[in-house]
N, C-alpha and C. Protein backbone atom coordinates (compact mmCIF):
# COMPACT_ATOMS: atom_id res chain seq x y z
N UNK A 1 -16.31 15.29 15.52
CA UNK A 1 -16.32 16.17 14.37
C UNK A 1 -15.02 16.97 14.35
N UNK A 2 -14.81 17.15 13.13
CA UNK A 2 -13.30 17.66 12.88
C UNK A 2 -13.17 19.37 13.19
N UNK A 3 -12.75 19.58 13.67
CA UNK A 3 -12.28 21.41 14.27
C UNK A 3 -12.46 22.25 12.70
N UNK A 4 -12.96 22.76 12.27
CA UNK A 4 -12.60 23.58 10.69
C UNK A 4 -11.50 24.30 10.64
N UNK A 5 -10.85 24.35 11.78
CA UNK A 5 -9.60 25.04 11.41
C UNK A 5 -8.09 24.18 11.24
N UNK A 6 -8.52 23.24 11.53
CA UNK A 6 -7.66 21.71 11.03
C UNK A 6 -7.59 21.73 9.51
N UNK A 7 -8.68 21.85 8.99
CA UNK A 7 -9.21 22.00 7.87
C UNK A 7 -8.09 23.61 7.12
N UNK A 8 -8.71 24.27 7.75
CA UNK A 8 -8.08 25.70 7.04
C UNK A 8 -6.45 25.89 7.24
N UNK A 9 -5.81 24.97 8.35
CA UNK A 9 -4.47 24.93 8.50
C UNK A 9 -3.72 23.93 7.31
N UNK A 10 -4.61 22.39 7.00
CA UNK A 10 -4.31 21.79 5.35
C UNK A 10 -4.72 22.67 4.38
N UNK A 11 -5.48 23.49 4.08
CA UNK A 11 -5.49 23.93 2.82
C UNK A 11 -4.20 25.35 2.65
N UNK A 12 -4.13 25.84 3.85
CA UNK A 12 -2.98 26.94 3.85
C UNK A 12 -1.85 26.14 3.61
N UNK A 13 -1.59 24.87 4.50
CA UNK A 13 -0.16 24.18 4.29
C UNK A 13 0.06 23.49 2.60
N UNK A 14 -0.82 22.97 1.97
CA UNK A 14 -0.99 23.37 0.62
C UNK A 14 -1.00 23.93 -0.51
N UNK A 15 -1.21 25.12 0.10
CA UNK A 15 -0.90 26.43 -0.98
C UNK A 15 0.77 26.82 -0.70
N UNK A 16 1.16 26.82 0.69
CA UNK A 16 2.70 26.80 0.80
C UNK A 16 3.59 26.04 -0.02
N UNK A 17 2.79 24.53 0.28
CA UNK A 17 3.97 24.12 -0.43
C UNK A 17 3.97 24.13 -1.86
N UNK A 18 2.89 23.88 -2.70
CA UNK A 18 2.34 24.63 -4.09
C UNK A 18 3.38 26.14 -4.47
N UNK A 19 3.72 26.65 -3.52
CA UNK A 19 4.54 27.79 -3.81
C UNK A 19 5.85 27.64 -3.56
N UNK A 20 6.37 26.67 -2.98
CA UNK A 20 7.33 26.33 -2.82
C UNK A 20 8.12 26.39 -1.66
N UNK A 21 6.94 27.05 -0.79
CA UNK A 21 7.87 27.90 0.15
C UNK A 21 8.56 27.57 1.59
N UNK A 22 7.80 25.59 1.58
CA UNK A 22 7.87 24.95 2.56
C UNK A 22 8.72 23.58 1.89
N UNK A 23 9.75 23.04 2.82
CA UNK A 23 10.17 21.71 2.12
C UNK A 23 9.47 20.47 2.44
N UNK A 24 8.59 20.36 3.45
CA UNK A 24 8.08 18.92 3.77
C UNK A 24 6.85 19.51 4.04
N UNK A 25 6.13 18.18 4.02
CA UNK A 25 4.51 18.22 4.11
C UNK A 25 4.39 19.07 5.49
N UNK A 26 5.61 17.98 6.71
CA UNK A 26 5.20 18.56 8.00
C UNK A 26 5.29 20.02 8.43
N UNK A 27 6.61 20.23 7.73
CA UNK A 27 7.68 21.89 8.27
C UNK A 27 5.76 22.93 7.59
N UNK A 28 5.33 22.30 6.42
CA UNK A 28 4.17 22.91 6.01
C UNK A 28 3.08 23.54 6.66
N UNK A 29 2.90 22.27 7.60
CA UNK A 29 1.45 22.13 8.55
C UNK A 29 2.12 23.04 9.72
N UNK A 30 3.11 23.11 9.96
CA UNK A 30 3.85 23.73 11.44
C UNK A 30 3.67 24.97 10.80
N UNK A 31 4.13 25.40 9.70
CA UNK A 31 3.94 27.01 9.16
C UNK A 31 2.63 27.39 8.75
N UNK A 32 2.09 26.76 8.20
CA UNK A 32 0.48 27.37 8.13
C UNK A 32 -0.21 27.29 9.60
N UNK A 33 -0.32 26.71 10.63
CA UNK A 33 -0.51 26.69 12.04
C UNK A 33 -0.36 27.94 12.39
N UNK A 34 1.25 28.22 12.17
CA UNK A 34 2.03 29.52 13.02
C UNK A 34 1.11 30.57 12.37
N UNK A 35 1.61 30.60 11.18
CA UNK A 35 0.76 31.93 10.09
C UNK A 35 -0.79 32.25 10.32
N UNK A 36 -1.28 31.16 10.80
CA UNK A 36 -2.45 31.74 11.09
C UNK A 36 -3.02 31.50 12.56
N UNK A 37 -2.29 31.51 13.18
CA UNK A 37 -1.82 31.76 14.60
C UNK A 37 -2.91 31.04 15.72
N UNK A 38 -2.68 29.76 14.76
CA UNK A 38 -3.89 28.09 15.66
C UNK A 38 -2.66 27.16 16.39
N UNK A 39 -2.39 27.42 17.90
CA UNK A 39 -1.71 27.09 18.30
C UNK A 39 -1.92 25.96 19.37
N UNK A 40 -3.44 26.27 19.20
CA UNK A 40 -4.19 25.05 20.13
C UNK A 40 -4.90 24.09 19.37
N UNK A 41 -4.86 23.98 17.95
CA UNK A 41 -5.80 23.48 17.07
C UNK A 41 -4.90 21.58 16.62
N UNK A 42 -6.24 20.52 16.74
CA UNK A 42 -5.48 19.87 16.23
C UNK A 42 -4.80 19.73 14.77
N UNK A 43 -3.55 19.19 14.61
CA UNK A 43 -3.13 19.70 13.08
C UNK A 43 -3.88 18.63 11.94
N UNK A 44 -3.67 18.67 11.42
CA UNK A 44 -3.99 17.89 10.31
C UNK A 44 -3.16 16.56 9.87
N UNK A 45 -3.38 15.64 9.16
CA UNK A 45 -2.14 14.85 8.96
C UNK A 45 -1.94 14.99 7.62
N UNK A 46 -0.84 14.15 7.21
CA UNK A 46 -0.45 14.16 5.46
C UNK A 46 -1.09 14.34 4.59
N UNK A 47 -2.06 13.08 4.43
CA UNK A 47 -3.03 12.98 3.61
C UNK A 47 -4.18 13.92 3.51
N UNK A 48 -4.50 14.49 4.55
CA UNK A 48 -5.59 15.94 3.90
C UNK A 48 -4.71 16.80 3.20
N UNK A 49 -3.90 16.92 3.74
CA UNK A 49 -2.90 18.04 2.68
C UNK A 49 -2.77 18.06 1.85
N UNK A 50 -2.06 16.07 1.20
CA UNK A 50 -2.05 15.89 -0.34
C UNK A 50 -3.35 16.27 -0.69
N UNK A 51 -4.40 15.58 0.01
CA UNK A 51 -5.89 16.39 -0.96
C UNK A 51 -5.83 17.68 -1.30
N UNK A 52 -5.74 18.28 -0.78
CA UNK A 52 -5.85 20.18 -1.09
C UNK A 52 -4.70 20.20 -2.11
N UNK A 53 -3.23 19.63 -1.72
CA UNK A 53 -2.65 20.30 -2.66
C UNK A 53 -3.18 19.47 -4.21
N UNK A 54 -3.67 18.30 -4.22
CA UNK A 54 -4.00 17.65 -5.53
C UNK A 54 -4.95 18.61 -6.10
N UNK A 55 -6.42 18.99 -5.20
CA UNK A 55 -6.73 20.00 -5.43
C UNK A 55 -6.49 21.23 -6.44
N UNK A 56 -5.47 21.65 -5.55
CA UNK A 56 -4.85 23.17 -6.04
C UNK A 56 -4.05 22.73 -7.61
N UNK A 57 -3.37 21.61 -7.45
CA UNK A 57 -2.39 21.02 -8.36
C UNK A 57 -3.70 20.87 -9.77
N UNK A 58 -4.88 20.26 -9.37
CA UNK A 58 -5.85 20.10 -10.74
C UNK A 58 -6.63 21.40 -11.09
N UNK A 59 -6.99 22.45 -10.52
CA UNK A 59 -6.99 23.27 -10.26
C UNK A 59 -6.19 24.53 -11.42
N UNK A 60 -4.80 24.51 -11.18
CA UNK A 60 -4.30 25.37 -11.74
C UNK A 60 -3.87 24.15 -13.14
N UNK A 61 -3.78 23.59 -12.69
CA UNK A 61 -3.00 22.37 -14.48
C UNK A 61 -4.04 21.90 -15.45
N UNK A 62 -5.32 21.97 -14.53
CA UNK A 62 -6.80 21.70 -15.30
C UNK A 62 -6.79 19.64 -15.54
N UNK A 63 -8.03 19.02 -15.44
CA UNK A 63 -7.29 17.53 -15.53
C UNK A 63 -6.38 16.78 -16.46
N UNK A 64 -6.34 17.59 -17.78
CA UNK A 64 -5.02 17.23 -18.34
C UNK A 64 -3.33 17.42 -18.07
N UNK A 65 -3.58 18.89 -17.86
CA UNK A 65 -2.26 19.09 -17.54
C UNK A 65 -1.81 18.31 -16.12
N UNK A 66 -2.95 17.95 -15.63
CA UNK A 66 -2.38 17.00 -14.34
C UNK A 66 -1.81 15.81 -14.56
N UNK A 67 -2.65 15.01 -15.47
CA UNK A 67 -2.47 13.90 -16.13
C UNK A 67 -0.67 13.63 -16.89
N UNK A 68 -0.94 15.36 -17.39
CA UNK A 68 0.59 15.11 -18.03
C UNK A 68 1.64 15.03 -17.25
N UNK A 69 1.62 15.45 -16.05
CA UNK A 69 2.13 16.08 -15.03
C UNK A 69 2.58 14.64 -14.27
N UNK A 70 1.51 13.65 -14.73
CA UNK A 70 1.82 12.46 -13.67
C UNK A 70 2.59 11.87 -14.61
N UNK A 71 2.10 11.38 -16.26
CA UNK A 71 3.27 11.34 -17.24
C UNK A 71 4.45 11.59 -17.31
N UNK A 72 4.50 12.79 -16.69
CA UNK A 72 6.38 13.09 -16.66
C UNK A 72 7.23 12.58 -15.45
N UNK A 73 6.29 12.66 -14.47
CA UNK A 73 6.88 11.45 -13.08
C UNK A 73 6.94 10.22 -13.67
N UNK A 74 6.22 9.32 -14.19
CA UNK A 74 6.33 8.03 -14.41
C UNK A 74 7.15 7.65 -15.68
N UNK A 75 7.43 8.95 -16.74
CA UNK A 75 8.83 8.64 -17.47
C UNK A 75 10.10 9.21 -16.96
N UNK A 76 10.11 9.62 -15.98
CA UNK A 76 11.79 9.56 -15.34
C UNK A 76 11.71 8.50 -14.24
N UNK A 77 10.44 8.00 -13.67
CA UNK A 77 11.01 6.19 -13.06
C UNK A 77 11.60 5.31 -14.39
N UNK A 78 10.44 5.95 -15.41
CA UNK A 78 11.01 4.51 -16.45
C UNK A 78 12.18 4.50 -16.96
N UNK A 79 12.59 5.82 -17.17
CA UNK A 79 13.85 6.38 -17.36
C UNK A 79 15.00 5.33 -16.70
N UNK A 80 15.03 5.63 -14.96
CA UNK A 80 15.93 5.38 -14.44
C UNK A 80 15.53 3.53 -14.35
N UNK A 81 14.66 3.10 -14.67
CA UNK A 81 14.50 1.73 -13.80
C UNK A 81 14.91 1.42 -15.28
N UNK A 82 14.86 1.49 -16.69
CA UNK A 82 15.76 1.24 -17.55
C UNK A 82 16.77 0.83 -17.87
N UNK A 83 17.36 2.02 -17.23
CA UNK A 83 18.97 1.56 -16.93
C UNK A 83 19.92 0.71 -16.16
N UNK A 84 18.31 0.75 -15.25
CA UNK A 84 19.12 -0.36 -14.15
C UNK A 84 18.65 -1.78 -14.98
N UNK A 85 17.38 -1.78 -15.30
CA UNK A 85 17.25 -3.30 -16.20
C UNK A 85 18.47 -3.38 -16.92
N UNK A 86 18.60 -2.89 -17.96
CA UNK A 86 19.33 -3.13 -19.11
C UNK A 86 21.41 -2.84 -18.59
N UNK A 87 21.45 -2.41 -17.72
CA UNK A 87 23.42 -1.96 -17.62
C UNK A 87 23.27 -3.10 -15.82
N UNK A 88 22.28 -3.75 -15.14
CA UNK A 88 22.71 -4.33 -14.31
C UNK A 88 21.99 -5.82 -14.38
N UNK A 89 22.92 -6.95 -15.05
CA UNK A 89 22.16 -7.99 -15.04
C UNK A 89 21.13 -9.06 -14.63
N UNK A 90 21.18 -8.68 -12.68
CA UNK A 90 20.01 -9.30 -11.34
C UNK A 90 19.07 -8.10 -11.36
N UNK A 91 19.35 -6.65 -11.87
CA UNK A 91 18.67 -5.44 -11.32
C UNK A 91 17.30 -6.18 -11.65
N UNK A 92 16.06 -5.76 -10.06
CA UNK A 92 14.70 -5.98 -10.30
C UNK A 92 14.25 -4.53 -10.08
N UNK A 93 14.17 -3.61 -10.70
CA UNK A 93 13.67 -2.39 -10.13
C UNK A 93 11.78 -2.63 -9.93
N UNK A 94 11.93 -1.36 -8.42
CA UNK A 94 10.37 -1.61 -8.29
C UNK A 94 10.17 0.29 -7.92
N UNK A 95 9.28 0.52 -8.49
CA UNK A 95 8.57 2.14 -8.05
C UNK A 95 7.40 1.74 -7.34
N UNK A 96 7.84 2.53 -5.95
CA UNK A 96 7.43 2.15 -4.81
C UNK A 96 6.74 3.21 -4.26
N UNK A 97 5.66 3.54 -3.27
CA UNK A 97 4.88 4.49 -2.94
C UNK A 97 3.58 5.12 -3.44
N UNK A 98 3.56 7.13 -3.65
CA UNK A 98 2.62 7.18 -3.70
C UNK A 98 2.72 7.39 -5.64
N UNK A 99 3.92 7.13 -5.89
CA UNK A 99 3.92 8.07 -7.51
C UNK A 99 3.96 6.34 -8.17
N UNK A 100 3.57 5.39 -7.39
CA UNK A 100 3.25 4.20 -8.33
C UNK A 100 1.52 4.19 -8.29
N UNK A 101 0.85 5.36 -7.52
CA UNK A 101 -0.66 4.94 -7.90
C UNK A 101 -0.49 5.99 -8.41
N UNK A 102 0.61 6.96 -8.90
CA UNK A 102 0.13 8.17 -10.08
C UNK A 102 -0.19 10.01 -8.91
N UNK A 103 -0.18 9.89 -7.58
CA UNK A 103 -0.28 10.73 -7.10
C UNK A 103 0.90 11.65 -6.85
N UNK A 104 1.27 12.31 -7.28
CA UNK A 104 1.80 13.40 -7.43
C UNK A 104 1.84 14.60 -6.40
N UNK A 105 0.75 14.81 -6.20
CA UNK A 105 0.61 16.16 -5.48
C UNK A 105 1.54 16.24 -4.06
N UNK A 106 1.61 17.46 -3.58
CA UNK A 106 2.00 17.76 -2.50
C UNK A 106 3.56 17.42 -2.91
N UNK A 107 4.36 17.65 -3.90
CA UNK A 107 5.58 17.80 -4.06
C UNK A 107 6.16 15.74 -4.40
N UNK A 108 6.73 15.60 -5.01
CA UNK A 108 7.22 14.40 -5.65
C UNK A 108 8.33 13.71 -5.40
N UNK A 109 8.83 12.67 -4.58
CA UNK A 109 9.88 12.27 -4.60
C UNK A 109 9.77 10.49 -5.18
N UNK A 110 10.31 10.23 -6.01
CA UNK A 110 10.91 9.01 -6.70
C UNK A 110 11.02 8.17 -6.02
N UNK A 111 10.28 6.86 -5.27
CA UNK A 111 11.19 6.31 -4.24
C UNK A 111 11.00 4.63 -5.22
N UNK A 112 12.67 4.58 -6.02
CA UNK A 112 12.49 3.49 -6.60
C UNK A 112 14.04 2.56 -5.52
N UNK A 113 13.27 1.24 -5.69
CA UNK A 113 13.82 0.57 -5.25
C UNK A 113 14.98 -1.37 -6.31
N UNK A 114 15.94 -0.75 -6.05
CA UNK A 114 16.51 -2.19 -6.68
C UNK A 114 17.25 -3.26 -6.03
N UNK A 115 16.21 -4.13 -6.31
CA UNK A 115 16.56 -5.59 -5.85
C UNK A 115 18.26 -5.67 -6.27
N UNK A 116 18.83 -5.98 -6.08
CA UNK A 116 20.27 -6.86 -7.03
C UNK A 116 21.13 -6.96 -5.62
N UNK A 117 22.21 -7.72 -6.51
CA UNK A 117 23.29 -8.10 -5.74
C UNK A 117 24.50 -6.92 -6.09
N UNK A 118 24.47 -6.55 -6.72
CA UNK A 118 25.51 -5.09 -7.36
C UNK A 118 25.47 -4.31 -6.07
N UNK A 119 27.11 -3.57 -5.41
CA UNK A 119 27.17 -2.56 -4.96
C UNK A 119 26.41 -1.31 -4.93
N UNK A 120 26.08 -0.57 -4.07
CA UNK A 120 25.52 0.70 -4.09
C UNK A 120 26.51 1.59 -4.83
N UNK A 121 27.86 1.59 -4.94
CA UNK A 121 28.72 2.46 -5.37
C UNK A 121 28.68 1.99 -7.06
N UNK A 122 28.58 0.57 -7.29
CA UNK A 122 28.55 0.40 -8.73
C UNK A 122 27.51 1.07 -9.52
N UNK A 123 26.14 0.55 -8.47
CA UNK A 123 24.34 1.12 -8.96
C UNK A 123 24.86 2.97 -9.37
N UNK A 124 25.59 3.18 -8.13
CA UNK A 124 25.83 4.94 -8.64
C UNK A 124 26.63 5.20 -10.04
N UNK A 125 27.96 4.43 -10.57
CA UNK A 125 28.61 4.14 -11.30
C UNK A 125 27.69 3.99 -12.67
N UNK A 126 26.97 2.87 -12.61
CA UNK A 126 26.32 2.57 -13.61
C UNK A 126 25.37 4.45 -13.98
N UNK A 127 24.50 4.76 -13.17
CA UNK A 127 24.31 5.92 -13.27
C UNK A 127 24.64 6.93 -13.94
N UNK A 128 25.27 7.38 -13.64
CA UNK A 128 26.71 8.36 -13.85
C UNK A 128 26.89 8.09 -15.73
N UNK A 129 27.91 6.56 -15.60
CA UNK A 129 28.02 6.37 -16.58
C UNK A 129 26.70 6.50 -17.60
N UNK A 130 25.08 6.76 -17.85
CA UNK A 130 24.25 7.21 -18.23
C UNK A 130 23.91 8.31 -18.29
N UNK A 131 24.69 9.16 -17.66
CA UNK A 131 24.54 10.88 -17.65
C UNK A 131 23.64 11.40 -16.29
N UNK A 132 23.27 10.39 -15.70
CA UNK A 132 22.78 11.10 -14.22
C UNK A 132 23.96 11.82 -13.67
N UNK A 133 23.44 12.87 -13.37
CA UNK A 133 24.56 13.70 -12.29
C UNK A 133 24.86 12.80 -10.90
N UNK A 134 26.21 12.99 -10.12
CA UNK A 134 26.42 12.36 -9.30
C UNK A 134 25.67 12.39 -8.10
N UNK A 135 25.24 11.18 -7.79
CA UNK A 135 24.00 11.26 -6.95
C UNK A 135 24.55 11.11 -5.32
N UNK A 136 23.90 11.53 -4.57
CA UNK A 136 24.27 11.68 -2.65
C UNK A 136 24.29 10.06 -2.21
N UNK A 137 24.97 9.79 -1.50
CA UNK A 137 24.82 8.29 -1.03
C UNK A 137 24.09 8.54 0.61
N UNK A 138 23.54 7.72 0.81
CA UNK A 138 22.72 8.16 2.33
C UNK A 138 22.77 6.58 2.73
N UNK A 139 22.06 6.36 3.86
CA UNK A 139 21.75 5.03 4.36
C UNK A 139 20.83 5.13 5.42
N UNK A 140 20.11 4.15 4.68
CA UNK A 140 18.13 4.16 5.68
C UNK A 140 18.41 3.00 7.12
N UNK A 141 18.42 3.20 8.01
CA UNK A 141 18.04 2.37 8.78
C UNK A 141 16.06 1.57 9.22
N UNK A 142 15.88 0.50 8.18
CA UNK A 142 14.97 0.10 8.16
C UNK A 142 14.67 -0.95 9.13
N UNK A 143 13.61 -0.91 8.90
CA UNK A 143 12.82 -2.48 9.68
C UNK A 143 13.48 -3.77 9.38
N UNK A 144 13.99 -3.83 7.97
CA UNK A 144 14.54 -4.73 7.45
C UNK A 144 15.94 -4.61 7.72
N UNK A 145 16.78 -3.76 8.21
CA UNK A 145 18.31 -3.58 8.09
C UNK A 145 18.57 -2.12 7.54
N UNK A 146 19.99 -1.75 7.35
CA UNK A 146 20.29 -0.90 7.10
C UNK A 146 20.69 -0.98 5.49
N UNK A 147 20.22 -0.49 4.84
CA UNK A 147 19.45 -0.28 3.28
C UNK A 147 20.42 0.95 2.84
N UNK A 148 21.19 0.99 1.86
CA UNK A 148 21.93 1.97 0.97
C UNK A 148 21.12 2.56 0.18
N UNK A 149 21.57 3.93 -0.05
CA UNK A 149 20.62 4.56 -0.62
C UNK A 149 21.42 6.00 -2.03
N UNK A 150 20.39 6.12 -2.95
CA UNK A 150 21.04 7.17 -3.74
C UNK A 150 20.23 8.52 -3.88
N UNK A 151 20.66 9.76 -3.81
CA UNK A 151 19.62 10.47 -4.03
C UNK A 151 20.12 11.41 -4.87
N UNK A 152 19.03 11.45 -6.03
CA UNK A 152 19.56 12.33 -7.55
C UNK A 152 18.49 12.89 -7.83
N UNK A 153 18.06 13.12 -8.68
CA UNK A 153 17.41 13.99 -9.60
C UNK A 153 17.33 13.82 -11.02
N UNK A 154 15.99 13.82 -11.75
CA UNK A 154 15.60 13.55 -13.23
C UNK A 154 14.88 14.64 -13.79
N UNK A 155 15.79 15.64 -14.31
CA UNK A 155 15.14 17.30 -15.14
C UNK A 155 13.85 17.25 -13.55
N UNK A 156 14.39 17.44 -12.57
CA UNK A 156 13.60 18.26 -11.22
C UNK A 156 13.21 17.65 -10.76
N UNK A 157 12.84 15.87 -10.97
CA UNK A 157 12.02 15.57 -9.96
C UNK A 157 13.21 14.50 -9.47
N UNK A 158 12.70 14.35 -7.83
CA UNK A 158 13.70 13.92 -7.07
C UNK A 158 13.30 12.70 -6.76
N UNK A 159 14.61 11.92 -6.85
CA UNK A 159 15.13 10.12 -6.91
C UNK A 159 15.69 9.51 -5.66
N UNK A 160 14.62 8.63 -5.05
CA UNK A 160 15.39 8.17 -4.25
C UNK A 160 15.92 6.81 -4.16
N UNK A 161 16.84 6.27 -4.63
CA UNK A 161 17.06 4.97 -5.00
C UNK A 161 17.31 4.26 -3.49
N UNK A 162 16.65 3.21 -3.43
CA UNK A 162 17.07 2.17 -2.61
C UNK A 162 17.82 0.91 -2.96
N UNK A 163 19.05 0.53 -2.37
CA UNK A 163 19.50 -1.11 -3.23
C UNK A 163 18.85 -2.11 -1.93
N UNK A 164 18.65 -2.88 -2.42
CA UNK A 164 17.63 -3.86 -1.34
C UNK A 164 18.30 -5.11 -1.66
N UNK A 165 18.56 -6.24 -1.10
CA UNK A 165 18.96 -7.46 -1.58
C UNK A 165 18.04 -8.26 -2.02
N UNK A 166 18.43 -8.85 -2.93
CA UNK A 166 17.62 -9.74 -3.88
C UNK A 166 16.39 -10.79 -3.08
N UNK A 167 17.51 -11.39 -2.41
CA UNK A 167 16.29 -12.11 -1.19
C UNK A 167 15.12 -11.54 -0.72
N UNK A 168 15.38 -10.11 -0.84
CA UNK A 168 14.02 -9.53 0.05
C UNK A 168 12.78 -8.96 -0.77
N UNK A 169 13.40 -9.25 -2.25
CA UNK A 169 12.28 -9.34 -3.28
C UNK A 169 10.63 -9.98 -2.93
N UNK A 170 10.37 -10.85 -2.03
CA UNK A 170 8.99 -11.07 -1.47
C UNK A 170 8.31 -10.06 -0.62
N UNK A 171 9.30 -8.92 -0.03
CA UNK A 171 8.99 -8.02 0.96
C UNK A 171 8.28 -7.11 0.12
N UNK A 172 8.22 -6.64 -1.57
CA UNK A 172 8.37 -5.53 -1.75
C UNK A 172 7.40 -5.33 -1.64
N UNK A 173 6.24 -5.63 -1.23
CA UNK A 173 5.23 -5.10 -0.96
C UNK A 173 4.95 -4.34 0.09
N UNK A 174 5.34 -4.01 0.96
CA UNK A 174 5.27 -3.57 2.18
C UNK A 174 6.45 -2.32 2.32
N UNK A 175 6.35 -1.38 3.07
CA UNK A 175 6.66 0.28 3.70
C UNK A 175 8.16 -0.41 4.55
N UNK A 176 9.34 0.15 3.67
CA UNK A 176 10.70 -0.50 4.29
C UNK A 176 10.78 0.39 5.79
N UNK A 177 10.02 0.82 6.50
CA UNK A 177 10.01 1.68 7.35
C UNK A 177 8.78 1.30 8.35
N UNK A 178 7.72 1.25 7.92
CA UNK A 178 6.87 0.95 9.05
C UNK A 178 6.23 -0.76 8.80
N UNK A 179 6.91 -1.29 7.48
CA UNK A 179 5.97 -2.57 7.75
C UNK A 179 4.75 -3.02 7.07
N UNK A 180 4.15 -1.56 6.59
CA UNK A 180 3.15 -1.88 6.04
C UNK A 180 2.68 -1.60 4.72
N UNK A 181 1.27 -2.37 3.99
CA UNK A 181 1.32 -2.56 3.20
C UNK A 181 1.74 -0.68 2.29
N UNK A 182 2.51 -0.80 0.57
CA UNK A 182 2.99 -0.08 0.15
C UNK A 182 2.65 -0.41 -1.46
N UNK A 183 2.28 0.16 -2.30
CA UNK A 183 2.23 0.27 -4.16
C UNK A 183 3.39 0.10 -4.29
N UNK A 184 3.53 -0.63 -5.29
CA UNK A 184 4.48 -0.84 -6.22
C UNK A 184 4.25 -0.73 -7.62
N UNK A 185 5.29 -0.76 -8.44
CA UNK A 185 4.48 -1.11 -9.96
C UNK A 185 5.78 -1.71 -10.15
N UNK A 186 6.35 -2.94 -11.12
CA UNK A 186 7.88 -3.36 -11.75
C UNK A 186 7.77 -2.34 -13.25
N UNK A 187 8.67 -2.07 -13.80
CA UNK A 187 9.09 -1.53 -15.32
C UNK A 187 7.76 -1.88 -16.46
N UNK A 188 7.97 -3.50 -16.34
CA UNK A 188 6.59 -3.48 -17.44
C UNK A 188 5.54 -3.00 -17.07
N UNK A 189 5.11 -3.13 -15.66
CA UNK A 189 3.65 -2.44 -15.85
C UNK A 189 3.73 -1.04 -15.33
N UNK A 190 4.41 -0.02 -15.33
CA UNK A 190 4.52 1.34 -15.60
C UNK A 190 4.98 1.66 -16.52
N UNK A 191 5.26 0.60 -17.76
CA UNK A 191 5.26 1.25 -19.28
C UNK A 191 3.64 1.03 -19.15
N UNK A 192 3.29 0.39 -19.71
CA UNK A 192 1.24 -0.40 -19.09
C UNK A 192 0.80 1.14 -18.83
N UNK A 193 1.36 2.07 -17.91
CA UNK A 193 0.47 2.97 -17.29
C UNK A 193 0.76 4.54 -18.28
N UNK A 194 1.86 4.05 -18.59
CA UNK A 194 2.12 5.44 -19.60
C UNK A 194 1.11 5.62 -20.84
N UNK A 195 0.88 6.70 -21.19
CA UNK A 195 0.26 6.78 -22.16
C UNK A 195 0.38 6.90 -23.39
């Protein structure tokens, strides 16, 4: 049986980050711990957290405004996976994670991924040239190799582009990090999900 204060350390790390006041799920759970001074308690993991904060998130937005809320995440993927269809001729974009089953909560990051043979510096180029602000270049060391990466921003919510090589288009199903299985949606069927 679960400790209740496991429990009361996700719903505090929840309301933190709901306020903004924490940047990651984890730095979250480590500060609601401290704050309420459970230093022997086991912590919680990710996923209770997203519950509480989805929670708190339907809660204060009521189920529409949540709904809309997931609406506006899934038109700045379509946004960006747009551009990559239409300005990069191999581009396969895929929206990958938890904001391809529409979950939102617990703070939002974009993690779209494009198949092609195009440079990471062009993918940024092409960008740019669309009015994205200039985006951070990073590089993931994955399971699969070392993976180029872009990280921008769409009116607040945050983009993390992956360029993946075309070949590895059979993988996309699966977590470029641990292996395992991962959501996807391609462009047409997250227009499909918009409303």
């Amino acid at each position: 049986m679960t400790d209740s204060r496991t429990d009361e350390i996700a719903r505090e790390a929840a309301r933190l980050m709901a306020s903004s006041r924490s940047g990651s799920i984890g730095e979250a759970i480590r500060a609601a711990a401290s704050a309420l001074g459970y230093h022997d308690v086991d912590l919680p993991g990710h996923g209770r957290v997203r519950k509480h904060a989805q929670g708190l998130a339907m809660q204060a937005l009521g189920r529409e405004g949540y709904a809309r809320s997931v609406d506006d995440v899934w038109q700045a993927a379509e946004r960006i996976m747009t551009v990559l269809t239409e300005a990069i001729p191999d581009a396969e974009p895929l929206l990958a994670g938890r904001a391809a089953q529409g979950l939102i909560d617990g703070g939002v990051t974009l993690h779209v991924r494009v198949y092609t043979h195009a440079s990471i510096g062009d993918v940024a180029q092409t960008l740019v040239d669309f009015g994205y602000d200039e985006p951070g270049f990073e590089t993931a060391a994955t399971r699969f190799g070392r993976l180029d990466r872009l990280r921008l921003a769409d009116e607040g919510i945050e983009i993390l582009l992956t360029r993946c090589p075309p070949d590895a288009v059979e993988r996309s199903g699966v977590d470029l990090f641990t292996g395992k299985p991962v959501s996807t949606v391609t462009l047409a069927e997250l227009r499909g999900k918009l409303r």
